[in-house]
Protein backbone atom coordinates (compact mmCIF):
# COMPACT_ATOMS: atom_id res chain seq x y z
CA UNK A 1 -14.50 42.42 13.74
CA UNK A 2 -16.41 39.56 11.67
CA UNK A 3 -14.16 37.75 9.57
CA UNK A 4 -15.24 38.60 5.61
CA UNK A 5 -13.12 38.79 2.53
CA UNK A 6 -9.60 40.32 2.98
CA UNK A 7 -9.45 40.08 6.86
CA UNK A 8 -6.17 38.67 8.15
CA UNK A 9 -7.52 35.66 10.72
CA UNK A 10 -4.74 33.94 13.31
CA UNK A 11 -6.72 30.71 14.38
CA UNK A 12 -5.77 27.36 15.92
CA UNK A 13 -6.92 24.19 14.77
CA UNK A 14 -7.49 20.44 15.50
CA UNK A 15 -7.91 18.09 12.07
CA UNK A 16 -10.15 14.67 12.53
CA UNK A 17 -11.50 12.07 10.13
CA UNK A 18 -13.81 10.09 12.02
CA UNK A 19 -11.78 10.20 15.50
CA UNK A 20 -8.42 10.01 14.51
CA UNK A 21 -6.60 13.45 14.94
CA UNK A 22 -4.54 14.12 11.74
CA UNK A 23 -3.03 17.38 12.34
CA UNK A 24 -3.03 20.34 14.38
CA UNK A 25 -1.76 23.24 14.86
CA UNK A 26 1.48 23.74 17.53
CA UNK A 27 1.38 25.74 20.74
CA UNK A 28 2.48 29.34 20.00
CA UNK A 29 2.01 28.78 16.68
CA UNK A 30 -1.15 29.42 15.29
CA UNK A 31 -2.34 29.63 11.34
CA UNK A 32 -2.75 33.04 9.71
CA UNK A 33 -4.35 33.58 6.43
CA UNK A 34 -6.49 36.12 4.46
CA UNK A 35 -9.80 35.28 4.20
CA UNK A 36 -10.82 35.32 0.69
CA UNK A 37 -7.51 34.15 -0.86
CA UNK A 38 -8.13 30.54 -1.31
CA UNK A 39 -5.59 29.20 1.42
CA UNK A 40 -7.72 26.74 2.83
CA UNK A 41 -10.42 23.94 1.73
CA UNK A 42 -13.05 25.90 0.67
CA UNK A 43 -15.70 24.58 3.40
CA UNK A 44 -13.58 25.66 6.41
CA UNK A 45 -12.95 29.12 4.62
CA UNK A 46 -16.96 29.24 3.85
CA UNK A 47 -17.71 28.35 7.27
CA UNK A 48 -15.27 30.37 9.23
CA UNK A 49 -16.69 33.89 7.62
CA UNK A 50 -18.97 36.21 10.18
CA UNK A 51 -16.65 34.42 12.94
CA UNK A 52 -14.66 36.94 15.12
CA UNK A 53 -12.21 36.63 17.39
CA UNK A 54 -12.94 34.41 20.49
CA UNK A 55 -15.06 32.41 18.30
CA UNK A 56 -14.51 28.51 19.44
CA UNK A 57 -15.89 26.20 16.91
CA UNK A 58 -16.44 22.40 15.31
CA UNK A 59 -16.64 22.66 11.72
CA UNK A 60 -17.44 19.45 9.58
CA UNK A 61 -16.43 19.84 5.96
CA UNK A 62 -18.00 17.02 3.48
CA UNK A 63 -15.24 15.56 0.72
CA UNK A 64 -16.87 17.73 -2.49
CA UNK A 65 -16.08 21.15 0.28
CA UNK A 66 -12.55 19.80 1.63
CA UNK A 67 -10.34 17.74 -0.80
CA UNK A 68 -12.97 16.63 -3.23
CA UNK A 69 -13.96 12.78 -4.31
CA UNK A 70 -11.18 10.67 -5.86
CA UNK A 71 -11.26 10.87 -9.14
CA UNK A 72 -11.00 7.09 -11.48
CA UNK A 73 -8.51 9.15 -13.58
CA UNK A 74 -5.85 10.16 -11.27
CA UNK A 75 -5.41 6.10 -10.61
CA UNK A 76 -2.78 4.57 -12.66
CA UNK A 77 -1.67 1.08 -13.53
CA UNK A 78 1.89 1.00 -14.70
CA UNK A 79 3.26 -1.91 -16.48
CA UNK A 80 5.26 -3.91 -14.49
CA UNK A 81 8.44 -3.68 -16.87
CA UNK A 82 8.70 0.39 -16.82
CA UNK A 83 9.86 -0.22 -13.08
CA UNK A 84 13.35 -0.71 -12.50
CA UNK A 85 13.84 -3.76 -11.71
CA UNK A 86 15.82 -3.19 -8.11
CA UNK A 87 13.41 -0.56 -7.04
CA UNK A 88 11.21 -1.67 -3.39
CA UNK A 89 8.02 -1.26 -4.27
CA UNK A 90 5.26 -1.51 -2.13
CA UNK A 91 1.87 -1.02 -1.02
CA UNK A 92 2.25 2.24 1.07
CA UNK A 93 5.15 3.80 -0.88
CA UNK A 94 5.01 7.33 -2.01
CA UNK A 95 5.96 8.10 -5.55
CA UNK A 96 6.72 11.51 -7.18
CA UNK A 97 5.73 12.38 -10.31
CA UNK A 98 5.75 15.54 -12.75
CA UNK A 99 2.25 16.27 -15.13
CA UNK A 100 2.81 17.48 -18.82
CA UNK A 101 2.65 20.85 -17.60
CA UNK A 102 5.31 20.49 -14.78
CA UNK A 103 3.02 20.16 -11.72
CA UNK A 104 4.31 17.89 -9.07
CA UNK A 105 2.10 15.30 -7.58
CA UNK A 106 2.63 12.80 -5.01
CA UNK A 107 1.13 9.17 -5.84
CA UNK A 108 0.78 6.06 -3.06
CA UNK A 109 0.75 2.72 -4.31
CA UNK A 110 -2.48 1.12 -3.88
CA UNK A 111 -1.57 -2.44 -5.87
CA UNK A 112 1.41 -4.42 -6.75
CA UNK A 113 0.96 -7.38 -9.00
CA UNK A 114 3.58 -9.47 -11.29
CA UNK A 115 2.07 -7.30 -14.04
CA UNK A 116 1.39 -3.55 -13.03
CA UNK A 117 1.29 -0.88 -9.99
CA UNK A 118 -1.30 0.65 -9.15
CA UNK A 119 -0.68 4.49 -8.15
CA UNK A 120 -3.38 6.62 -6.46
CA UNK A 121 -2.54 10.39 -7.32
CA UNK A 122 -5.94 11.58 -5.35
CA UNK A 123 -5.14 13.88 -2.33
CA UNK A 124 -4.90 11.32 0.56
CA UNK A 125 -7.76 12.85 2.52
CA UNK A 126 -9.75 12.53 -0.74
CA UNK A 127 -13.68 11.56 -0.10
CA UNK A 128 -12.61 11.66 3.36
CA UNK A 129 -15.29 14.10 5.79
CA UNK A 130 -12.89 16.58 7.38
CA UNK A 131 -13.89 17.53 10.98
CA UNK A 132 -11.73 20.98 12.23
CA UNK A 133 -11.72 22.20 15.71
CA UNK A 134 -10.98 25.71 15.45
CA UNK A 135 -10.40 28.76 17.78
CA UNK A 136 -10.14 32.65 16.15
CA UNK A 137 -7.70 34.18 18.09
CA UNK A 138 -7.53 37.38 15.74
CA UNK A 139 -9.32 39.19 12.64
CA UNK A 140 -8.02 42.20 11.29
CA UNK A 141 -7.95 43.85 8.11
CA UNK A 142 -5.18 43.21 5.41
């Protein structure tokens, strides 16, 4: 069975930018998903339909397909003095935050001056090219 819209697919995967392996799945523990649904970036979900099980392949998903471009918006610069004063921040360090509309985001500080932070509330694998090794190990339907 080809994978298509509603088909439940059990795959394993491999995650690269560039060379570096970012994430994979575990032995004995593979993904499963319905196709269709929106569950993953939307150019490994394109790419992955008419697959079928046994199916062994490299997928390369550009930034607009995976987790988009970073946006100029999403990076803030707070002033200095609406830190606490005893709080360690630093380049690297992850900061939570809640939008208007009580959405949690995750922000990494990009900047630290005597005068403001700089946050970066892009996805971290923004305008990054996504490479996926993937294997289909089963499609059925839903």
């Amino acid at each position: 069975m080809k994978i298509k819209k509603g088909c439940e697919v059990t795959f394993t995967y491999k995650l690269f930018t560039g060379e570096e392996l970012l994430d994979e799945t575990l032995p004995g523990q593979p993904m499963i998903y319905t196709h269709g649904d929106g569950a993953l970036v939307p150019g490994l979900e394109k790419a992955m339909s008419g697959l079928q099980e046994g199916d062994i392949k490299e997928i390369v998903v550009a930034p607009e397909d995976g987790y988009g471009v970073p946006e100029e918006d999403k990076i803030l610069r707070v002033p200095r003095d609406r830190v606490p004063k005893e709080a360690d921040v630093h380049e690297g360090l992850q900061i939570p935050a809640t939008s208007p509309d009580g959405e949690m985001y995750v922000g990494i500080v990009t900047g630290v001056s005597d005068d403001s932070i700089t946050v970066d509330f892009n996805h971290e694998l923004a305008g990054r090219t996504l490479r996926f090794e993937i294997e289909i190990l089963k499609v059925s339907k839903n």
